[in-house]
Protein backbone atom coordinates (compact mmCIF):
# COMPACT_ATOMS: atom_id res chain seq x y z
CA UNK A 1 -124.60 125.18 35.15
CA UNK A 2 -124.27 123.73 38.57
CA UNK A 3 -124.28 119.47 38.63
CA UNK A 4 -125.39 118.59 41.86
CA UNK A 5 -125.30 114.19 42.44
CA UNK A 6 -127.66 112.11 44.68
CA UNK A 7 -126.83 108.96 46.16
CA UNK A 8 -128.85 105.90 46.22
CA UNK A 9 -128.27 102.61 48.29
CA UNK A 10 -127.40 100.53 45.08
CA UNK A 11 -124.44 98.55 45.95
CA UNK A 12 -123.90 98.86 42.31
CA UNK A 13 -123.29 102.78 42.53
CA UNK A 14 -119.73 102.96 43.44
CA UNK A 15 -118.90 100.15 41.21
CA UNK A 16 -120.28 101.05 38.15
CA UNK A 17 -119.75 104.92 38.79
CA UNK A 18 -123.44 106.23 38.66
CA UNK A 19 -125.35 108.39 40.96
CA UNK A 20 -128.69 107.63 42.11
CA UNK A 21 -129.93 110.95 40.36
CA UNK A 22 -128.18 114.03 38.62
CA UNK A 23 -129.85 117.13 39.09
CA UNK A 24 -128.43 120.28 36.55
CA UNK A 25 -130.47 122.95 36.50
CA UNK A 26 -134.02 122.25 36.58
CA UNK A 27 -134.03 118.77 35.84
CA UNK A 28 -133.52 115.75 37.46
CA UNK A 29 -132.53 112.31 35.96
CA UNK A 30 -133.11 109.23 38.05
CA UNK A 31 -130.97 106.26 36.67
CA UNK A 32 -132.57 103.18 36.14
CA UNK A 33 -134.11 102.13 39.39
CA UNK A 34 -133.89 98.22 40.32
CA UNK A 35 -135.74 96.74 42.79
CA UNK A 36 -133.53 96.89 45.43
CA UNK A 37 -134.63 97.15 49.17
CA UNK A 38 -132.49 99.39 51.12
CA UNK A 39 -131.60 96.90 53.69
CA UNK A 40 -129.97 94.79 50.77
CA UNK A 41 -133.06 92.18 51.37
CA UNK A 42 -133.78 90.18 48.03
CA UNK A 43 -136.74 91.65 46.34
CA UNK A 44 -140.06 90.93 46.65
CA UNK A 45 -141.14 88.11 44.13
CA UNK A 46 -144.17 90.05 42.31
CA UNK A 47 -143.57 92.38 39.40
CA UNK A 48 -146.33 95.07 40.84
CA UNK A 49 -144.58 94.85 44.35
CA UNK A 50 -141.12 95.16 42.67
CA UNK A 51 -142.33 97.93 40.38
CA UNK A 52 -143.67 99.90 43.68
CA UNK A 53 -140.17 99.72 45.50
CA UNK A 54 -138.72 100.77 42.41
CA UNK A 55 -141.45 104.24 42.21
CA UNK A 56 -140.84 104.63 46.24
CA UNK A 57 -137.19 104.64 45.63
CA UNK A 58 -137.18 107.01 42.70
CA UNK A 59 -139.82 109.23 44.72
CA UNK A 60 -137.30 109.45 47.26
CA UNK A 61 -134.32 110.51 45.22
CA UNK A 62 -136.62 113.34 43.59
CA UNK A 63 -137.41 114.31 47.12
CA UNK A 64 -133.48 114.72 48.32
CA UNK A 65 -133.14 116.60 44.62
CA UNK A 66 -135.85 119.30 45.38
CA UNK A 67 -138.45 118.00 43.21
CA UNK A 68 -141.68 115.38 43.51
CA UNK A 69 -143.35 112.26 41.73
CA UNK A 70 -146.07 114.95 40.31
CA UNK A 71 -143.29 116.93 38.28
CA UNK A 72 -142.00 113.43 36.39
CA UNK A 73 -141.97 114.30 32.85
CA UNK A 74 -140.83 111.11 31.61
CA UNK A 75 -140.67 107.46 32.71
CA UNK A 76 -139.00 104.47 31.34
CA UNK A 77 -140.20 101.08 32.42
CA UNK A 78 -138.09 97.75 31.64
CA UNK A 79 -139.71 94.44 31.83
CA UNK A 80 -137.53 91.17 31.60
CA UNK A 81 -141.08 89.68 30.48
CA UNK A 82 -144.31 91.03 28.90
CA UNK A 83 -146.05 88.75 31.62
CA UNK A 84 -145.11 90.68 34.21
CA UNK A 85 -146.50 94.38 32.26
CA UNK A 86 -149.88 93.93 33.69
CA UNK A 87 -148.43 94.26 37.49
CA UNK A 88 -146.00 97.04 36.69
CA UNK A 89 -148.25 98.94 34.91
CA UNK A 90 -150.42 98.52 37.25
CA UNK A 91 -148.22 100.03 39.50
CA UNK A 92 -146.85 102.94 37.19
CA UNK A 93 -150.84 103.85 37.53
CA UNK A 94 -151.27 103.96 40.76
CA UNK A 95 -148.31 106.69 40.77
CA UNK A 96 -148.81 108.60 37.91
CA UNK A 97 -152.68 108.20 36.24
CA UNK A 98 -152.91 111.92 36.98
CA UNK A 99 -149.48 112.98 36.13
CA UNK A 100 -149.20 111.22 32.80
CA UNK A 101 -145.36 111.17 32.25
CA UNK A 102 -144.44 110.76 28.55
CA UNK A 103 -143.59 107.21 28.89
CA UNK A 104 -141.97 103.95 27.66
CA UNK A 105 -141.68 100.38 28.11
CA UNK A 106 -139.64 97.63 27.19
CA UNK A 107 -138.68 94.13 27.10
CA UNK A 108 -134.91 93.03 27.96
CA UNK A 109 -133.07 91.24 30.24
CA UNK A 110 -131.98 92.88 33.69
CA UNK A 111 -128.78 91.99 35.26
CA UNK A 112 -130.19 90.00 38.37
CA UNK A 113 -132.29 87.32 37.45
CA UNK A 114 -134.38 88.07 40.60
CA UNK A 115 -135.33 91.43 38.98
CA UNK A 116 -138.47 91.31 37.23
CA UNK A 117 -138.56 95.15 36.44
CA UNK A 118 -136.56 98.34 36.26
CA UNK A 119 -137.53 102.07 36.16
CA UNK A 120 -136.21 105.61 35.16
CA UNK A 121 -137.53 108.87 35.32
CA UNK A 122 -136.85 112.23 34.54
CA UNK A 123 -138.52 115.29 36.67
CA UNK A 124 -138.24 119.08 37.08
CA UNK A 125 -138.08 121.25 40.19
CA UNK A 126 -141.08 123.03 40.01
């Protein structure tokens, strides 16, 4: 089966050796999706704004793999505290309330302390 890999803008890509997304087959996997403007701009200081660059940039990867927010299966949502859940869910809702992704979220530390949340996501191509 063909692996076909989409770049992000993480500065952390090419470093770490991960792809923004890895489509095989039907499926695509978006990697865990940091805050992280494209122009390399600190993030914005609330978790709902940081959780809605993290869903644009993840819609945007699904769009350069053939496939959409509305065919997210599954999401994966990582909060550095459970303060900041009401924002990013918040967020996640405003995205996906109709979809309803199988979903998960959890508490941990990120590695920038700037980064308040962190989100994956796995899709088809309809």
């Amino acid at each position: 089966m063909q692996r076909r890999l989409i770049p992000g803008h993480s500065p952390y890509e090419p470093v770490v050796g991960f792809s923004r997304a890895v489509v095989v087959g039907p499926n695509v996997h978006v990697a865990g999706t940091a805050p992280i403007p494209p122009d390399g701009a600190p993030p914005p200081e609330d978790a709902y704004e940081q959780a809605r660059l993290c869903l644009e940039i993840v819609g945007e990867a699904l769009e350069r793999a053939g496939s959409r927010l509305e065919d997210v299966v599954r999401t994966r949502i990582y909060v550095t505290d459970p303060a900041h859940f009401e924002g990013v869910a918040r967020a996640h809702g405003e995205v996906f309330g109709e979809i309803r992704p199988a979903s998960t979220a959890v508490v941990t530390a990120l590695l920038d302390p700037a980064w308040k949340v962190e989100i994956d996501a796995d899709a088809v191509i309809p």
